[in-house]
PDB file of N, CA and C in Angstrom:
ATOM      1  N   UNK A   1      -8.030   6.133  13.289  1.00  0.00           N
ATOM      2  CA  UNK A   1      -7.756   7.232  14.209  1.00  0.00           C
ATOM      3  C   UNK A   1      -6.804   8.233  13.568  1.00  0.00           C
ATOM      4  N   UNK A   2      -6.723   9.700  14.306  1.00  0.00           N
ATOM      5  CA  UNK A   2      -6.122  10.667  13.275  1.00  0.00           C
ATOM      6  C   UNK A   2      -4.128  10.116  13.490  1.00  0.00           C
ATOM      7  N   UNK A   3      -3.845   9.307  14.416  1.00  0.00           N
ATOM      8  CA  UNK A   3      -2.321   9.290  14.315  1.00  0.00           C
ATOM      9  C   UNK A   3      -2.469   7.847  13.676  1.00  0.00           C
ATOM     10  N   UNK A   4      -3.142   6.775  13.206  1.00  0.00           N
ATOM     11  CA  UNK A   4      -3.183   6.081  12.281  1.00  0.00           C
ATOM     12  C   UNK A   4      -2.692   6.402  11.080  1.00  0.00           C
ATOM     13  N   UNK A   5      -3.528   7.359  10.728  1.00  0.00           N
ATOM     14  CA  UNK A   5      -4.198   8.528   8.953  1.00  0.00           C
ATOM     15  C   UNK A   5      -2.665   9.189   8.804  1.00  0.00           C
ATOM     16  N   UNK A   6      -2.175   9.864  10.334  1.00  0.00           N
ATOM     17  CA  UNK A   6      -0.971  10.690   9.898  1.00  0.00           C
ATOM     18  C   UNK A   6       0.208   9.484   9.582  1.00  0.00           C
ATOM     19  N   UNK A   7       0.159   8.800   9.936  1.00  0.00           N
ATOM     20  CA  UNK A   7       1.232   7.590   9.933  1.00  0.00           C
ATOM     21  C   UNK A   7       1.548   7.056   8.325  1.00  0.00           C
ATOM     22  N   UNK A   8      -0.162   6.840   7.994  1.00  0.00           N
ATOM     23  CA  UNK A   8      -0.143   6.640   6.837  1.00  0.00           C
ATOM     24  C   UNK A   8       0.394   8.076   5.620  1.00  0.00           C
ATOM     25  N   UNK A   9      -0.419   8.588   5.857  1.00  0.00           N
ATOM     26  CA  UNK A   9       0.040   9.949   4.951  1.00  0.00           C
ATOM     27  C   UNK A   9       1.509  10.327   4.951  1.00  0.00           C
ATOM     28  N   UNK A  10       2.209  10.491   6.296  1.00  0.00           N
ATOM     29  CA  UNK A  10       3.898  10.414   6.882  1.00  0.00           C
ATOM     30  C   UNK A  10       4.084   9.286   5.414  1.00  0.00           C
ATOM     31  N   UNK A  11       3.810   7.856   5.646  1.00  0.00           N
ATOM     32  CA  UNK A  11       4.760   7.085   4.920  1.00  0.00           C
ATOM     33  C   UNK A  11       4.392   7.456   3.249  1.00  0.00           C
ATOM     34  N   UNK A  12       3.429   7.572   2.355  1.00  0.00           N
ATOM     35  CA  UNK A  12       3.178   8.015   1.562  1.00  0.00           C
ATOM     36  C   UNK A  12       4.193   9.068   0.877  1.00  0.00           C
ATOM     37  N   UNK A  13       4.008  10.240   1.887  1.00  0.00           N
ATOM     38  CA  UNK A  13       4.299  11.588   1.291  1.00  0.00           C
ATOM     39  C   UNK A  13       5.585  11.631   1.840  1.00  0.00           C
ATOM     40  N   UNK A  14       6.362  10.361   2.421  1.00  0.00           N
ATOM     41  CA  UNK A  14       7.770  10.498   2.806  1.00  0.00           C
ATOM     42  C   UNK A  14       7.948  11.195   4.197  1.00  0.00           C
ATOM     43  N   UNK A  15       6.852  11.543   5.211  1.00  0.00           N
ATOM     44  CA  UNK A  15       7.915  12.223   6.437  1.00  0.00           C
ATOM     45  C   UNK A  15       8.121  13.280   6.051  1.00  0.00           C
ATOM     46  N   UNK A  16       7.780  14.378   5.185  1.00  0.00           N
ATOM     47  CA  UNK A  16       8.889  15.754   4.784  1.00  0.00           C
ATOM     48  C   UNK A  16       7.570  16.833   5.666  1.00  0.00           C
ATOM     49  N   UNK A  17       6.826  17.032   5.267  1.00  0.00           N
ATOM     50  CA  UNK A  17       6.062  18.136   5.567  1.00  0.00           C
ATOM     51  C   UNK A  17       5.138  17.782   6.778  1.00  0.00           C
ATOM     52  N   UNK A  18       4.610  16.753   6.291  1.00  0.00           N
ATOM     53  CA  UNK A  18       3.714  16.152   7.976  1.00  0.00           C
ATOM     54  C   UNK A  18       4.578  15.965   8.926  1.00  0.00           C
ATOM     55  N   UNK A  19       5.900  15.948   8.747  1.00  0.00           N
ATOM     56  CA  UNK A  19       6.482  15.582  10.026  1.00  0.00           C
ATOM     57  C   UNK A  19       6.911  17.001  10.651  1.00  0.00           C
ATOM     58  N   UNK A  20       7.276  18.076  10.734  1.00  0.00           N
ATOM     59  CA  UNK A  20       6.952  19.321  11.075  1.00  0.00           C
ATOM     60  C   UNK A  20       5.418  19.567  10.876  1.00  0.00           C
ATOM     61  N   UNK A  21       4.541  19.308  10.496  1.00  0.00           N
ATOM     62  CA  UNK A  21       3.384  19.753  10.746  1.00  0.00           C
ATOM     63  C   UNK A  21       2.589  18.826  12.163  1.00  0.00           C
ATOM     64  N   UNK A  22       2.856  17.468  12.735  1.00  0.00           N
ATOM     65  CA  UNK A  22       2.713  17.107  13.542  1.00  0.00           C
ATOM     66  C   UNK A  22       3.921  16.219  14.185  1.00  0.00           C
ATOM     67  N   UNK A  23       4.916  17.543  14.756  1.00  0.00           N
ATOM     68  CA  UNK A  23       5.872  16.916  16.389  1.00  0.00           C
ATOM     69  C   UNK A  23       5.143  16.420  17.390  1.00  0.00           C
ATOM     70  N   UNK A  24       4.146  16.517  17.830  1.00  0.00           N
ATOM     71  CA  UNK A  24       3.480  15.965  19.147  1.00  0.00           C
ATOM     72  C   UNK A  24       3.547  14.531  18.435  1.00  0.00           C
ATOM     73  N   UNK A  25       2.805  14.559  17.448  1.00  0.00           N
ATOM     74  CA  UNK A  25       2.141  12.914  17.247  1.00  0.00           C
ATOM     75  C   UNK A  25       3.335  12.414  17.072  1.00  0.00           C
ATOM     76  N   UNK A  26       4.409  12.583  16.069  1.00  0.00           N
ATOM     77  CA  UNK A  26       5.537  11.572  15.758  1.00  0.00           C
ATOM     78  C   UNK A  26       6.296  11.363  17.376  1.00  0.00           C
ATOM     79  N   UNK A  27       6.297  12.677  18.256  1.00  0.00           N
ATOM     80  CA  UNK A  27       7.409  12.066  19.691  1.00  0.00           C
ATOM     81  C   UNK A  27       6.374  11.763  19.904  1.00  0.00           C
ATOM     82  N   UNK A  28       5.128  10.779  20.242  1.00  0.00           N
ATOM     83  CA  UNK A  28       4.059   9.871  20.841  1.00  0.00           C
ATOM     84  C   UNK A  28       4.351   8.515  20.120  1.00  0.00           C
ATOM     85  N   UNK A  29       4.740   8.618  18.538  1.00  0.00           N
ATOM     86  CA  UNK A  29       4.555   7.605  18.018  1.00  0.00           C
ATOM     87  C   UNK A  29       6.108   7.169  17.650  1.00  0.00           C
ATOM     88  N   UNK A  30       6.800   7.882  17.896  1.00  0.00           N
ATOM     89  CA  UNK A  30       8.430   7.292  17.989  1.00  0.00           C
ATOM     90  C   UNK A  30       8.375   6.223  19.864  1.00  0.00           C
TER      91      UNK A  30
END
């Protein structure tokens, strides 16, 4: 699923850019 994929990519690429590129999904997934 796409907040799976971002979760993964987040831990990968560190949280820096995906995490301003998706606030909805991280306050869903915090």
């Amino acid at each position: 699923n796409a907040a799976s994929v971002t979760g993964q990519m987040i831990a990968l690429d560190g949280g820096q850019h995906l995490a301003w590129e998706t606030p909805d999904i991280m306050g869903i997934r915090e």
